[in-house]
N, C-alpha and C. Protein backbone atom coordinates (compact mmCIF):
# COMPACT_ATOMS: atom_id res chain seq x y z
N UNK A 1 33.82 -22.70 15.20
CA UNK A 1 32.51 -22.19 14.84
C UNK A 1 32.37 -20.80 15.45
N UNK A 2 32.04 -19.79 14.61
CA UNK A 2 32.14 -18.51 15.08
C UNK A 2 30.91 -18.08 15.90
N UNK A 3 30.93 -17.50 16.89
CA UNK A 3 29.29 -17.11 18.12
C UNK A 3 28.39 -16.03 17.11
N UNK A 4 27.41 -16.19 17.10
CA UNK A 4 26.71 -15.24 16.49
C UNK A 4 26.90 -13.95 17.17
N UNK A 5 26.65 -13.70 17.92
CA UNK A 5 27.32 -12.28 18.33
C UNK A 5 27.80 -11.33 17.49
N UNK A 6 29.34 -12.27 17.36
CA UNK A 6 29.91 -11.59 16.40
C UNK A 6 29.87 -11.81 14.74
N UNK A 7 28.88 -12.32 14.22
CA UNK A 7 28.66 -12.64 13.36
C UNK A 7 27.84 -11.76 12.94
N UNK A 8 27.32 -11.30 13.78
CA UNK A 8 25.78 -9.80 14.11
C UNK A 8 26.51 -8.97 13.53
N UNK A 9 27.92 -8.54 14.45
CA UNK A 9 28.86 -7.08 13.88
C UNK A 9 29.27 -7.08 12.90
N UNK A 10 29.61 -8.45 11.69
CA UNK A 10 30.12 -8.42 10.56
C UNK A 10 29.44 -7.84 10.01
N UNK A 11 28.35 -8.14 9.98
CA UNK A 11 27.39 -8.04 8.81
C UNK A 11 26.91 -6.48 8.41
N UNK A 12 26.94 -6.17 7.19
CA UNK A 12 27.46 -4.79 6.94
C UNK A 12 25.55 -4.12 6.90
N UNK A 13 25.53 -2.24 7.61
CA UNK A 13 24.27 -2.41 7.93
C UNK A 13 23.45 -2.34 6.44
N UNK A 14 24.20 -2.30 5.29
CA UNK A 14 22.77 -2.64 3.89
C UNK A 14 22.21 -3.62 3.73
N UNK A 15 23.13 -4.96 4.29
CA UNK A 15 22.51 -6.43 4.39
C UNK A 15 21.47 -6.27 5.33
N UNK A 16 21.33 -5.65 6.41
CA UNK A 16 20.22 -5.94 7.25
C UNK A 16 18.89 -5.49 6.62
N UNK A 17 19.31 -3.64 6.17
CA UNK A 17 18.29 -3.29 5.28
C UNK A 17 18.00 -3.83 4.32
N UNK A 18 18.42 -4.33 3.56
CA UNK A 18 17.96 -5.32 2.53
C UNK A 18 17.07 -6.35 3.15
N UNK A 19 17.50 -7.31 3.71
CA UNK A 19 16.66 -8.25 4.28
C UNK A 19 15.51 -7.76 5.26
N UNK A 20 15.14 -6.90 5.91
CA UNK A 20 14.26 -6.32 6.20
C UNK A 20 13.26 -6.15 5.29
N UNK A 21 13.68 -5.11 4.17
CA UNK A 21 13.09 -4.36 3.18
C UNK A 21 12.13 -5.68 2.57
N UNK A 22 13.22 -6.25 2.09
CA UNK A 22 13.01 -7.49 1.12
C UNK A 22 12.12 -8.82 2.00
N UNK A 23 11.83 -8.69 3.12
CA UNK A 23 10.84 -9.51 3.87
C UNK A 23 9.38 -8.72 3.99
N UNK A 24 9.71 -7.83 4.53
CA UNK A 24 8.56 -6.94 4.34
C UNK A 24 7.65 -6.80 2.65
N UNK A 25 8.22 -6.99 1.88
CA UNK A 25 7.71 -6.82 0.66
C UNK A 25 7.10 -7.75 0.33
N UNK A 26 7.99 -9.01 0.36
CA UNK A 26 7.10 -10.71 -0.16
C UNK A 26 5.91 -10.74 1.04
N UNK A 27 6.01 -9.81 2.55
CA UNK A 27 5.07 -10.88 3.09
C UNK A 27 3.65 -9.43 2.94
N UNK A 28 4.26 -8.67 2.57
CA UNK A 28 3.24 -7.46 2.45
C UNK A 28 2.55 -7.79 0.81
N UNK A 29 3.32 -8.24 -0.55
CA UNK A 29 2.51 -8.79 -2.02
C UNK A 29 2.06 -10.21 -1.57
N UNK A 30 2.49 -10.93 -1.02
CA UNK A 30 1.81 -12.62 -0.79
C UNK A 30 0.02 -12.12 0.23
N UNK A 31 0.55 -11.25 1.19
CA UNK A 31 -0.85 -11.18 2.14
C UNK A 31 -2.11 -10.65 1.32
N UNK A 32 -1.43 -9.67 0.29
CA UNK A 32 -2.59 -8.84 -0.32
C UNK A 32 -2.67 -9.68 -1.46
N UNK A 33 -2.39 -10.34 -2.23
CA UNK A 33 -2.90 -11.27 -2.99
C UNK A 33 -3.83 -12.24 -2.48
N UNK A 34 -3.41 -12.81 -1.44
CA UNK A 34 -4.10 -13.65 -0.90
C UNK A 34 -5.81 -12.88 -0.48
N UNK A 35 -5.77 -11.65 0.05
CA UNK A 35 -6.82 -11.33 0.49
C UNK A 35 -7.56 -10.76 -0.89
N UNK A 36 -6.98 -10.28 -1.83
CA UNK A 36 -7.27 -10.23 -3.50
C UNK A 36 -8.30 -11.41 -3.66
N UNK A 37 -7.57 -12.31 -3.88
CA UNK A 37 -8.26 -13.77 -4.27
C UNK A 37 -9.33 -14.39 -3.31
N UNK A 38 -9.05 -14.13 -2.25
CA UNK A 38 -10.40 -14.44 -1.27
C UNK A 38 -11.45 -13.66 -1.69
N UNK A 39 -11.52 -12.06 -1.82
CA UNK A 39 -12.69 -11.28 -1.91
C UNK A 39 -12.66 -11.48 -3.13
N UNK A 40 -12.26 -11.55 -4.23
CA UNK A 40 -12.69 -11.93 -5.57
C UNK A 40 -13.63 -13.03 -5.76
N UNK A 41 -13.21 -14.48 -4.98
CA UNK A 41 -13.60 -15.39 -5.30
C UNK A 41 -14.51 -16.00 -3.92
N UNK A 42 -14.93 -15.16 -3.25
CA UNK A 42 -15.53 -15.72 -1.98
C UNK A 42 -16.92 -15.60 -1.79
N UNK A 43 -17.52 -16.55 -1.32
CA UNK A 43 -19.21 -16.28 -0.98
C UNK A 43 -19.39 -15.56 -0.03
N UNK A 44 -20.24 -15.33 0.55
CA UNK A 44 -21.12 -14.57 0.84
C UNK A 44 -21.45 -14.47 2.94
N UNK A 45 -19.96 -15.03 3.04
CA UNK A 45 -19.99 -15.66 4.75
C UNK A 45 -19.00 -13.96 5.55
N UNK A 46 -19.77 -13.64 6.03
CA UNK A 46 -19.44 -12.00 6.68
C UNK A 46 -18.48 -12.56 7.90
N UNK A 47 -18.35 -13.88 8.57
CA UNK A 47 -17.55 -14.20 9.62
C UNK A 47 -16.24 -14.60 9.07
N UNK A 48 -15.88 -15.27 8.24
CA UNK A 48 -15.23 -15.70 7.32
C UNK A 48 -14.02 -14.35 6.58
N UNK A 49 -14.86 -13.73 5.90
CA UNK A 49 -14.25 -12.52 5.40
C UNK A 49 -13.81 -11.48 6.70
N UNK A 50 -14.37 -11.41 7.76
CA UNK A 50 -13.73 -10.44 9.02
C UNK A 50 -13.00 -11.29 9.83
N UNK A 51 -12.69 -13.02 9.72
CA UNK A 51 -11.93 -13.08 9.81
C UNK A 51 -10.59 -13.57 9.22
N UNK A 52 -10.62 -13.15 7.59
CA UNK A 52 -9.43 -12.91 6.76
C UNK A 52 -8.84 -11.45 6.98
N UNK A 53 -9.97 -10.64 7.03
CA UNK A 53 -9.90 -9.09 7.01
C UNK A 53 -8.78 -9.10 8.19
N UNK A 54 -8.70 -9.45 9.74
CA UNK A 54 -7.97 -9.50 11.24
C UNK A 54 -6.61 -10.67 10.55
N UNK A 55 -6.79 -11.39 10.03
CA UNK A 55 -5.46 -12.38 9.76
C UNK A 55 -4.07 -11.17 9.16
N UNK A 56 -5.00 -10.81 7.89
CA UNK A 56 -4.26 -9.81 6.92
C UNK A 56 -3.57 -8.57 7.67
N UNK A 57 -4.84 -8.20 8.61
CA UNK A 57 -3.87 -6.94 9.39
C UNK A 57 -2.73 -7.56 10.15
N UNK A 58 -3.15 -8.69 10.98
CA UNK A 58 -1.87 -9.05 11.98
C UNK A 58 -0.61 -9.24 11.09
N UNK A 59 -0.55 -10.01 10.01
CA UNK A 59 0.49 -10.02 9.01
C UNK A 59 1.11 -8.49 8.88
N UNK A 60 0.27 -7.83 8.37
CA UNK A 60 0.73 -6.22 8.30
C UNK A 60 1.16 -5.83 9.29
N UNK A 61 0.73 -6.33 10.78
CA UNK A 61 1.20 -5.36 11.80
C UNK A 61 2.35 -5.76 11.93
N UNK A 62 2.67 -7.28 12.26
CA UNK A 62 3.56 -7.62 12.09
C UNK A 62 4.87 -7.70 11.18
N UNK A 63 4.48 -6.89 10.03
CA UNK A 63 5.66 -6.91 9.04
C UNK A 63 6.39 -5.68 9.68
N UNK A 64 5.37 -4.85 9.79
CA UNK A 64 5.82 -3.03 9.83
C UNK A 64 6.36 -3.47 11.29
N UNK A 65 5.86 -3.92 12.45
CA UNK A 65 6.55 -4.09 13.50
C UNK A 65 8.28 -4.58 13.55
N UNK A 66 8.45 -5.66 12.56
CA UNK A 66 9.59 -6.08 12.80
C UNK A 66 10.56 -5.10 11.83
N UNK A 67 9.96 -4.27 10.72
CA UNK A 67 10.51 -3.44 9.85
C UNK A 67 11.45 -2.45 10.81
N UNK A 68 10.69 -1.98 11.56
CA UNK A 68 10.57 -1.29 12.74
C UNK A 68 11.78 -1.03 13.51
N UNK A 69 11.77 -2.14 14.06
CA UNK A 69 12.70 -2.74 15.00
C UNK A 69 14.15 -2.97 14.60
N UNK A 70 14.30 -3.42 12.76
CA UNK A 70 15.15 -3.48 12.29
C UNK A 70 16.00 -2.09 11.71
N UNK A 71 15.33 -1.48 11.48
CA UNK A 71 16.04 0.08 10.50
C UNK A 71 16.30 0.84 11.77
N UNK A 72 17.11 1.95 11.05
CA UNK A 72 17.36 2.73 11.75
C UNK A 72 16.09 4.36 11.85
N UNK A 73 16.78 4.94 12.48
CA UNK A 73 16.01 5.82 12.58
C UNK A 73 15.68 6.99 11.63
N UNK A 74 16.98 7.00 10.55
CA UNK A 74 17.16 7.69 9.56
C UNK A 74 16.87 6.92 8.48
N UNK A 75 16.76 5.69 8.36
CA UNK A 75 15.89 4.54 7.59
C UNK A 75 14.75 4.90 7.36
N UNK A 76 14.00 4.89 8.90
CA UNK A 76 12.64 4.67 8.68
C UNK A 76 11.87 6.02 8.28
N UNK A 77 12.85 7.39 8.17
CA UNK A 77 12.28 8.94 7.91
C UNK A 77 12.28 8.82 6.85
N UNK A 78 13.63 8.01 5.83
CA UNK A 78 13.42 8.05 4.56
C UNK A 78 12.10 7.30 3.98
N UNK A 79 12.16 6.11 4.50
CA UNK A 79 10.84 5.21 3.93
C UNK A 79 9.12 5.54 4.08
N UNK A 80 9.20 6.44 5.66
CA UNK A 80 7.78 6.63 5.26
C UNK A 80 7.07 7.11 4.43
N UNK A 81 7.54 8.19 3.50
CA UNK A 81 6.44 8.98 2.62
C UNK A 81 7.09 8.02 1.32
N UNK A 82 8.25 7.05 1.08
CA UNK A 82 8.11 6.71 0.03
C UNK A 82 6.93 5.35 0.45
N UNK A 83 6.89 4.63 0.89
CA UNK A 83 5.88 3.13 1.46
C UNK A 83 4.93 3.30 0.95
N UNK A 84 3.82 4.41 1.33
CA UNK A 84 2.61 4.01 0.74
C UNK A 84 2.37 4.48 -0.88
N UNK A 85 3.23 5.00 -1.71
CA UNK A 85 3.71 5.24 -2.89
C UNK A 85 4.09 3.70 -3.26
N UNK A 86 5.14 2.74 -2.55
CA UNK A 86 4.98 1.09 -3.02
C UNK A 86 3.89 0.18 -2.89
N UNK A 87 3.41 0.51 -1.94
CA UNK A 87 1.91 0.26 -1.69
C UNK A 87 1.17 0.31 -2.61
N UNK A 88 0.89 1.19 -3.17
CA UNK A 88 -0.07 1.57 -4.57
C UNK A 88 0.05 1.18 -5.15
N UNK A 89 2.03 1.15 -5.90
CA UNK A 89 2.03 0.27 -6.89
C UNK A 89 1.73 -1.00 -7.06
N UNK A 90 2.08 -1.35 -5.96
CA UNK A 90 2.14 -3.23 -5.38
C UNK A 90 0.43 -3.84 -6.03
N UNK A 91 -0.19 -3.01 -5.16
CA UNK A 91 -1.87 -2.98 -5.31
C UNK A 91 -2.33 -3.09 -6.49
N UNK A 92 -2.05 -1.72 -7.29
CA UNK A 92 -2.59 -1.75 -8.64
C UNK A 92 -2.10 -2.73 -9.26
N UNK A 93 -0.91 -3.13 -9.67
CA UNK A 93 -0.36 -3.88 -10.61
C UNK A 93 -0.81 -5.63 -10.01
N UNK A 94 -1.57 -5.87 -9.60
CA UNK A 94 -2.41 -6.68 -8.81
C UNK A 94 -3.36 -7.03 -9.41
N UNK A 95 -3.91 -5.90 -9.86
CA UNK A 95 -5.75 -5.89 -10.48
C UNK A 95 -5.40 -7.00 -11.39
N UNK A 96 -4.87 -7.08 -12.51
CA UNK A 96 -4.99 -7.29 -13.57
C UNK A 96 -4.88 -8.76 -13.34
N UNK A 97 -3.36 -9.30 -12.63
CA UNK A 97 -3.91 -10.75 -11.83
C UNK A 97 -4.66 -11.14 -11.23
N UNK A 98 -5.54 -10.21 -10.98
CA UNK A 98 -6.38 -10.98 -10.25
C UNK A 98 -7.87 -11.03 -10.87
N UNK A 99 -7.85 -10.09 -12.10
CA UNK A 99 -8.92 -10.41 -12.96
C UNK A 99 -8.88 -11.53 -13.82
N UNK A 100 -7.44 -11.69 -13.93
CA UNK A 100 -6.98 -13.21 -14.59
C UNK A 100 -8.04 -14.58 -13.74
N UNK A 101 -7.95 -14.59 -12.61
CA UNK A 101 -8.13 -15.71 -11.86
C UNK A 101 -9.49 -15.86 -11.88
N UNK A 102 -10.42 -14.72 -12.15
CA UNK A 102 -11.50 -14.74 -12.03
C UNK A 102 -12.25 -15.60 -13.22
């Protein structure tokens, strides 16, 4: 059975970026849907909604944190000005599901 260790060094560095990238994305479209569908479909409770509003950020902080930690440094120069450009898209293309649900 091989030690992870070295199982770490195999692994070539686009697999990491990939799996980074690709975690960050499902948990960054699942959080904002979710908070989509809450404020779409939610009454009228201000404790409730601030505290979905604090859930959603920790998710976020936590995605970008471990994003973070994972890329490199020439990774993360490339990704910032493209991110909130996926962001947008992610968002908009959202509306329309979520006028569905309504």
């Amino acid at each position: 059975m091989p030690d992870h260790s070295q199982m770490d060094n195999t692994i070539a560095p686009w697999k990491i970026y990939f799996t980074s990238i690709s975690e960050a994305i499902i948990c960054f479209v699942l959080t904002t849907f979710c908070m989509g569908i809450y404020l779409t479909h939610h009454d009228n409770h201000w404790g409730l909604t601030i505290a979905m509003a604090i859930l959603y950020l920790i998710c976020f902080g936590i995605t970008i944190a471990r994003t973070i930690q994972k890329l490199s440094l020439a990774a993360l120069m490339l990704a910032i000005p493209i991110v909130p450009l996926f962001i947008l898209i992610i968002v908009i293309s959202m509306l329309p599901i979520l006028d569905q649900f309504q």
